[in-house]
C-alpha atoms as a PDB file:
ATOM      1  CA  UNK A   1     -54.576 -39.398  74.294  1.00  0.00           C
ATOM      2  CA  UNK A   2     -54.053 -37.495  71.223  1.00  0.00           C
ATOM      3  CA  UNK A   3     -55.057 -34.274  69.673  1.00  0.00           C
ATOM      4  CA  UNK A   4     -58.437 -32.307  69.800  1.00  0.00           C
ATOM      5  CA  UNK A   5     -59.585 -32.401  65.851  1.00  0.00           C
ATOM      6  CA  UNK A   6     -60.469 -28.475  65.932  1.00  0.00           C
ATOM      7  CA  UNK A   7     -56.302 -27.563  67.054  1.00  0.00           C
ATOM      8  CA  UNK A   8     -55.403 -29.358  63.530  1.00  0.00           C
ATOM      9  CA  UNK A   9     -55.397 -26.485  60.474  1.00  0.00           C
ATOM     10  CA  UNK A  10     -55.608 -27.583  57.284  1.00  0.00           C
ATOM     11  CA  UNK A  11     -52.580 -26.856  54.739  1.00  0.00           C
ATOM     12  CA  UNK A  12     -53.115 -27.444  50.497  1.00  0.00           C
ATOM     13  CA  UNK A  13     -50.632 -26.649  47.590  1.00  0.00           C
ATOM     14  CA  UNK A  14     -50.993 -26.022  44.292  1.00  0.00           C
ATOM     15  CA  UNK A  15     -49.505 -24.608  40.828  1.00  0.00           C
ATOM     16  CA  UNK A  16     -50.081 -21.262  39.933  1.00  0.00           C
ATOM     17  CA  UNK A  17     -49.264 -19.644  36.158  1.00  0.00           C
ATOM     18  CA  UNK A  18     -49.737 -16.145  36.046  1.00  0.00           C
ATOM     19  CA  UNK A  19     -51.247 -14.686  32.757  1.00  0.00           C
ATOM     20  CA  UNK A  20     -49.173 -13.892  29.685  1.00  0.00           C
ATOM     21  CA  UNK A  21     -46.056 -15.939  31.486  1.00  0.00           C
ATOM     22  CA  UNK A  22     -47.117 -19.879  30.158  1.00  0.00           C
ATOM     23  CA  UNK A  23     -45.624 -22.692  31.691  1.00  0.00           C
ATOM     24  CA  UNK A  24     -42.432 -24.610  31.944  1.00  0.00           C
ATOM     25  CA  UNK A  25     -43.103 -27.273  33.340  1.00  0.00           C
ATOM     26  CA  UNK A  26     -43.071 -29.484  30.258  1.00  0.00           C
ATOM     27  CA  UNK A  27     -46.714 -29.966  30.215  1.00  0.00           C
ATOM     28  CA  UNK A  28     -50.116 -29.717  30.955  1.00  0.00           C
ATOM     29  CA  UNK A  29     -50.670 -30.128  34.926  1.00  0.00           C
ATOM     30  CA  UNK A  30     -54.123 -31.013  36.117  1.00  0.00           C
ATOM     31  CA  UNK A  31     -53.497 -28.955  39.502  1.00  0.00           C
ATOM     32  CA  UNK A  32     -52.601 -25.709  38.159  1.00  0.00           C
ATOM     33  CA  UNK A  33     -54.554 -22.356  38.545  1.00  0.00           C
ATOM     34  CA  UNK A  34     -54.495 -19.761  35.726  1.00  0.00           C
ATOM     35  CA  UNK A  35     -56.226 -17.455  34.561  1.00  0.00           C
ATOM     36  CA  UNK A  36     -56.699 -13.318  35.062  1.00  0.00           C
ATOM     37  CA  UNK A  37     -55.736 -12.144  37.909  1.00  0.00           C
ATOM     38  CA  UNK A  38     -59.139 -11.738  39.797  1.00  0.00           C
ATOM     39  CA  UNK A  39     -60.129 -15.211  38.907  1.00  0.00           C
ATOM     40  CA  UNK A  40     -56.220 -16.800  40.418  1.00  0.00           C
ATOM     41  CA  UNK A  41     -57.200 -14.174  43.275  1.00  0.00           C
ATOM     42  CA  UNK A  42     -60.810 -16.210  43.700  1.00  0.00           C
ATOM     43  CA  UNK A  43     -59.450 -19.416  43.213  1.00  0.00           C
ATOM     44  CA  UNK A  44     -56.875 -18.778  45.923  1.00  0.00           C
ATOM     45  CA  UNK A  45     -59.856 -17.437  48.075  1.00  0.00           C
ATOM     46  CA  UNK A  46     -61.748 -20.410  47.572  1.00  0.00           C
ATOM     47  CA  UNK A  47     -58.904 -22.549  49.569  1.00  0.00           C
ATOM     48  CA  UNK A  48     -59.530 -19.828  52.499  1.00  0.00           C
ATOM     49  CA  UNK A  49     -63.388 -20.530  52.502  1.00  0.00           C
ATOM     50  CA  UNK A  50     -63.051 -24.404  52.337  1.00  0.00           C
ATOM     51  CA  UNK A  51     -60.995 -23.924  56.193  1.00  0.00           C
ATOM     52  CA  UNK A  52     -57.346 -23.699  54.650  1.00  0.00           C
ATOM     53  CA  UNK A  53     -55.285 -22.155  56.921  1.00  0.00           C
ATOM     54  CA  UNK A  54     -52.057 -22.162  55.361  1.00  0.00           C
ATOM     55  CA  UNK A  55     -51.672 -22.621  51.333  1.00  0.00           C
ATOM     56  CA  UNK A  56     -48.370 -23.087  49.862  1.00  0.00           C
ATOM     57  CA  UNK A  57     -48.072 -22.505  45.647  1.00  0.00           C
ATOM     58  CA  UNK A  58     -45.307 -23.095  43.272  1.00  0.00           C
ATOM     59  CA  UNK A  59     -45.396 -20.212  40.718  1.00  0.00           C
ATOM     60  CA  UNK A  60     -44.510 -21.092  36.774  1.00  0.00           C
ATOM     61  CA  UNK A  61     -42.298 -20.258  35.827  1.00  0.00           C
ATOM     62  CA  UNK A  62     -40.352 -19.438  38.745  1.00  0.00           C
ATOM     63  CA  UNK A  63     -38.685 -16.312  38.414  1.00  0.00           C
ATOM     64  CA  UNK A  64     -37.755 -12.900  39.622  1.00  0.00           C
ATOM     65  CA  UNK A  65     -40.861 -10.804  37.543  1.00  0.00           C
ATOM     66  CA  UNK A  66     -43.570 -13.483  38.210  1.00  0.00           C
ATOM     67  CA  UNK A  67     -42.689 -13.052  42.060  1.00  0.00           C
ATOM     68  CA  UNK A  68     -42.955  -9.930  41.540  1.00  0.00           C
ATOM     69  CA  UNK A  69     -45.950  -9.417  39.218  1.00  0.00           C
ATOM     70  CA  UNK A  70     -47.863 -11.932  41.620  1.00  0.00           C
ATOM     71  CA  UNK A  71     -48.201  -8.831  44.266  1.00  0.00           C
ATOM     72  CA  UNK A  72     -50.967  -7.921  41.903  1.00  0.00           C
ATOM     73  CA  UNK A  73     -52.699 -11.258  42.741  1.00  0.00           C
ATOM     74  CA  UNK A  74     -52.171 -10.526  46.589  1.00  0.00           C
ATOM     75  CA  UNK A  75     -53.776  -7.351  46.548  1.00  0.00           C
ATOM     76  CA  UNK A  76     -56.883  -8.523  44.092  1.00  0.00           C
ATOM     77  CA  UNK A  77     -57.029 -11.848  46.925  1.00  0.00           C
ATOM     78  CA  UNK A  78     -56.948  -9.182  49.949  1.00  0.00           C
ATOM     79  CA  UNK A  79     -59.636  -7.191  48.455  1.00  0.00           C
ATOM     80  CA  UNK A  80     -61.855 -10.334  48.621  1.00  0.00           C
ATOM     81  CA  UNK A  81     -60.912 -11.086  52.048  1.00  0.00           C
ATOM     82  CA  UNK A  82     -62.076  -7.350  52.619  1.00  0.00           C
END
């Protein structure tokens, strides 16, 4: 009994500080991504080529216009996807 291996997707979370926002978290996390846009966008893409199905992200800081400026990020990560 138990579960075929290959029916188990693979979930990963991480940090994500957008450019020009900085961080509030208080200090300097070792699991954060950052940088331009295209390179978050890659970095996010890596997680799909390693077999991540499903990747959850905190974004810092957490308010209304980094939600919203993080579309940018979505459309630079669905251009890579193609």
């Amino acid at each position: 009994m138990g579960r075929d291996p290959s029916s188990i997707g693979y979930t990963a979370g991480t940090f994500v500080v957008l450019p020009d926002e900085g961080s509030t978290s208080g200090g300097e996390r070792q699991d954060v991504i950052s940088g331009s846009t295209e390179e978050i966008a890659a970095r996010l893409h890596a997680f799909q080529l390693a077999g991540v199905e499903h990747l959850t992200f905190m974004l810092d800081p957490w308010e209304v216009k980094t939600i919203e400026r993080f579309g940018a990020v979505i459309e630079a990560l669905r251009a890579l996807q193609g």
